[in-house]
C-alpha atoms as a PDB file:
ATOM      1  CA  UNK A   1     210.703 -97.021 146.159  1.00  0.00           C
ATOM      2  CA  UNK A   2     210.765-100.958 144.669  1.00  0.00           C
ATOM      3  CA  UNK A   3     207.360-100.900 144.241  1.00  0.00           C
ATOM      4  CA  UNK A   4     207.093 -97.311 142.441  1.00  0.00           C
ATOM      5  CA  UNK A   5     210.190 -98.777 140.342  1.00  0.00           C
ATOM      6  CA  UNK A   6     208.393-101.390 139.283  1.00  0.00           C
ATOM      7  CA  UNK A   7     205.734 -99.551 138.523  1.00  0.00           C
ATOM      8  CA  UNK A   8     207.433 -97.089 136.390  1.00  0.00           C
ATOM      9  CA  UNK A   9     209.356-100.220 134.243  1.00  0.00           C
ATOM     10  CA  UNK A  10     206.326-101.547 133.512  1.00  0.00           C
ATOM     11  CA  UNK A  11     204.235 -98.948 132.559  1.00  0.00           C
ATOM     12  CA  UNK A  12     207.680 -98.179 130.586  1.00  0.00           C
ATOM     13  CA  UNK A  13     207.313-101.408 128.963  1.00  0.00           C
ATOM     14  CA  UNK A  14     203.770-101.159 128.155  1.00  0.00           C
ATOM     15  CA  UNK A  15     203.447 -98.020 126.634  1.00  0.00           C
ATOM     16  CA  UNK A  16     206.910 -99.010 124.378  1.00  0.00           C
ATOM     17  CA  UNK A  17     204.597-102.103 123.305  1.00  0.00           C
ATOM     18  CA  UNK A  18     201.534-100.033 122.970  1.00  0.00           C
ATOM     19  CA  UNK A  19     203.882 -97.270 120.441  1.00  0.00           C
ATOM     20  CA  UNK A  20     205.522-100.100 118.299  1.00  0.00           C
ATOM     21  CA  UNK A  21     201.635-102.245 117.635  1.00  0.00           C
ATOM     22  CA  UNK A  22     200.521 -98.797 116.894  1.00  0.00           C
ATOM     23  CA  UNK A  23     202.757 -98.283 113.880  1.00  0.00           C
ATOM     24  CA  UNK A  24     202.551-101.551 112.823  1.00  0.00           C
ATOM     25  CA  UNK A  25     198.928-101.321 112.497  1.00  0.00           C
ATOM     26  CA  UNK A  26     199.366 -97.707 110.810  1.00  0.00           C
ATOM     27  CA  UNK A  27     202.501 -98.309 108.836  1.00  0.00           C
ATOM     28  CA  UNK A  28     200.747 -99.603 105.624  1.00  0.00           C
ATOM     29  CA  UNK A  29     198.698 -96.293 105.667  1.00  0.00           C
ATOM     30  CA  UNK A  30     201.914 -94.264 105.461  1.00  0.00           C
ATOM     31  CA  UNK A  31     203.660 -96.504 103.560  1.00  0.00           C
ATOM     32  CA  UNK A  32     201.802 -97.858 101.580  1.00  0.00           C
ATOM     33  CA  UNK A  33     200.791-101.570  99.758  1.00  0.00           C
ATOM     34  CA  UNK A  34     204.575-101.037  97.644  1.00  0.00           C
ATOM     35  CA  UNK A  35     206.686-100.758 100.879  1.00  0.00           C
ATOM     36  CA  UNK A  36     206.484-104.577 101.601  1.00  0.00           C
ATOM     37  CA  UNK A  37     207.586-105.649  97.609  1.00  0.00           C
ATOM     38  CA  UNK A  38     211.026-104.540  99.487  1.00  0.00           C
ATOM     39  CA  UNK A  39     213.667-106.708 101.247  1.00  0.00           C
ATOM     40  CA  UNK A  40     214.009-103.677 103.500  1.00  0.00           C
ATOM     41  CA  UNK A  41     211.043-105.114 105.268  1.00  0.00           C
ATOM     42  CA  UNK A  42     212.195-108.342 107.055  1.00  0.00           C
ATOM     43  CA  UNK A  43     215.453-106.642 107.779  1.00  0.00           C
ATOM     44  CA  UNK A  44     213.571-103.524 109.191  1.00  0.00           C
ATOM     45  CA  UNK A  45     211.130-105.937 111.485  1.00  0.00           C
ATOM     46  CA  UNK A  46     214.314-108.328 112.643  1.00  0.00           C
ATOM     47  CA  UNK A  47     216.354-104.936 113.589  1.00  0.00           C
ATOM     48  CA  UNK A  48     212.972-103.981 115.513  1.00  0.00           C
ATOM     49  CA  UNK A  49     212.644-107.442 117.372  1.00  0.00           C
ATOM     50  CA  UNK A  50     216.487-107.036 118.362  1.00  0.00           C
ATOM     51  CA  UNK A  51     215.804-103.598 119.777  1.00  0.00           C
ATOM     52  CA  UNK A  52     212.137-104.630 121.823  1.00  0.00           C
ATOM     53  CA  UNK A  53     214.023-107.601 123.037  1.00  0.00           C
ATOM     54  CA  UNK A  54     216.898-105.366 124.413  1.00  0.00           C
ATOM     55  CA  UNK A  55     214.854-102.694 125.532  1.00  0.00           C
ATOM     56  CA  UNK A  56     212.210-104.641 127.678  1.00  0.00           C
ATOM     57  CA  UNK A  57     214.485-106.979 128.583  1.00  0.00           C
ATOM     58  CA  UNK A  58     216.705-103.794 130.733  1.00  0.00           C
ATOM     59  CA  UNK A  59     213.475-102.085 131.130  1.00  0.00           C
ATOM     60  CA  UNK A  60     212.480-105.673 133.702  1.00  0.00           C
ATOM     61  CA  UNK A  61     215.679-107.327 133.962  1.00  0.00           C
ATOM     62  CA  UNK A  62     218.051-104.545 133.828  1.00  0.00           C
ATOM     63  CA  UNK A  63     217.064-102.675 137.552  1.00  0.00           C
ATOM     64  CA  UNK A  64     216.741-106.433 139.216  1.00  0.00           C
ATOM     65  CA  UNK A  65     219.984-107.465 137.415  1.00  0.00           C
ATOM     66  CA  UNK A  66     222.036-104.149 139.204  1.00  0.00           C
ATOM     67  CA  UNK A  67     220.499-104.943 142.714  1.00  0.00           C
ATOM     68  CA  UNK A  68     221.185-108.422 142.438  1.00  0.00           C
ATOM     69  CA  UNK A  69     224.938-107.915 141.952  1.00  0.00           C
ATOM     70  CA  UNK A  70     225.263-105.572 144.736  1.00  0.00           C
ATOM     71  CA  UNK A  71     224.902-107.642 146.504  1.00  0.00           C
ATOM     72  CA  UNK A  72     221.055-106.545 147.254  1.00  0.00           C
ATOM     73  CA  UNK A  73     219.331-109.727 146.688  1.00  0.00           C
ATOM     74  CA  UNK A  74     216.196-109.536 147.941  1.00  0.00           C
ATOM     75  CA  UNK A  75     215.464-106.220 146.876  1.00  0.00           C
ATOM     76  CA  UNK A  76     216.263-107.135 143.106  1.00  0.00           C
ATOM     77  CA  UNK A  77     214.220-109.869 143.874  1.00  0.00           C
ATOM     78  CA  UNK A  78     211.269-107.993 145.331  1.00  0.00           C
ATOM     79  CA  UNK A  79     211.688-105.071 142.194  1.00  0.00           C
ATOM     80  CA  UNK A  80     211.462-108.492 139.494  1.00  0.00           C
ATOM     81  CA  UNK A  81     208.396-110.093 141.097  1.00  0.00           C
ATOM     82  CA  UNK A  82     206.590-106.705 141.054  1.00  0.00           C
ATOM     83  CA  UNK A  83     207.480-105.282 137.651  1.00  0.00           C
ATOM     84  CA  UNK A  84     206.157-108.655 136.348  1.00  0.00           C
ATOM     85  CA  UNK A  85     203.311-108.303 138.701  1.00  0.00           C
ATOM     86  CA  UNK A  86     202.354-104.692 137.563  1.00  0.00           C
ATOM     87  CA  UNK A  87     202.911-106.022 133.751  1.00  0.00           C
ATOM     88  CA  UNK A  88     200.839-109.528 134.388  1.00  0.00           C
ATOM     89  CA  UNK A  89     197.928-106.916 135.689  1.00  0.00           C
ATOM     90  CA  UNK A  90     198.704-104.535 132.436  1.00  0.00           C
ATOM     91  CA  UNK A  91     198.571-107.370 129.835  1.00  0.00           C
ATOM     92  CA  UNK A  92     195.224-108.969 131.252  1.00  0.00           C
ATOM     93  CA  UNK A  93     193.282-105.646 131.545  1.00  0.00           C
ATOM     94  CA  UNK A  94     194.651-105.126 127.584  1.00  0.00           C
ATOM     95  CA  UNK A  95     193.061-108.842 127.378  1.00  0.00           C
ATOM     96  CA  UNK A  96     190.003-107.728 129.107  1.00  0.00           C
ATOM     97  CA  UNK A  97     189.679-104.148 126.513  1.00  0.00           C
ATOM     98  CA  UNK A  98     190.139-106.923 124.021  1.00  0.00           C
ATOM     99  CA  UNK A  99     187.355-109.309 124.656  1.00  0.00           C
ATOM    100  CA  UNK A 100     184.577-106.421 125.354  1.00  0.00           C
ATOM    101  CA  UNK A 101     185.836-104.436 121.931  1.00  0.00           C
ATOM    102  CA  UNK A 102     184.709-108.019 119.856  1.00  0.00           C
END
């Protein structure tokens, strides 16, 4: 179950990331080259770096961080090293789409 945890967080994680760069990339399509004359927009990308930093940070932390203080140390341990595993293996074949899409 730790490793299907894991697993699940950070695919979790990655497809969060892969939904937010998505609209980034698309939000000047829908709204348009006026939206950013607006002081709406740093407030609207600081409330959106709060909220990704909270959310991934219980999506890996947040399981490990449970375990951990009941007592189940190496568990919370074991579910931590894998999530970041899984997610170290996610972010280099994203690298690796990169570098043969240039």
């Amino acid at each position: 179950p730790v490793l299907k945890r894991a697993f699940i967080n950070a695919l979790a994680t990655a497809l969060y990331i892969v939904v937010i760069a998505s609209f980034l990339f698309y939000a000047p399509k829908f709204f348009g080259p006026s939206g950013s004359n607006t002081v709406l927009v740093p407030i609207v990308m600081l409330l959106l770096l709060v909220f990704s930093a909270s959310l991934t940070g219980a999506l890996i932390f947040g399981q490990p961080v449970l375990l951990y203080l009941d007592g189940k140390k190496k568990e919370a341990l074991s579910l931590l090293v894998y999530t970041l595993g899984i997610f170290l293996v996610i972010t280099l074949a994203a690298l690796l789409a990169l570098s043969l899409a240039v």
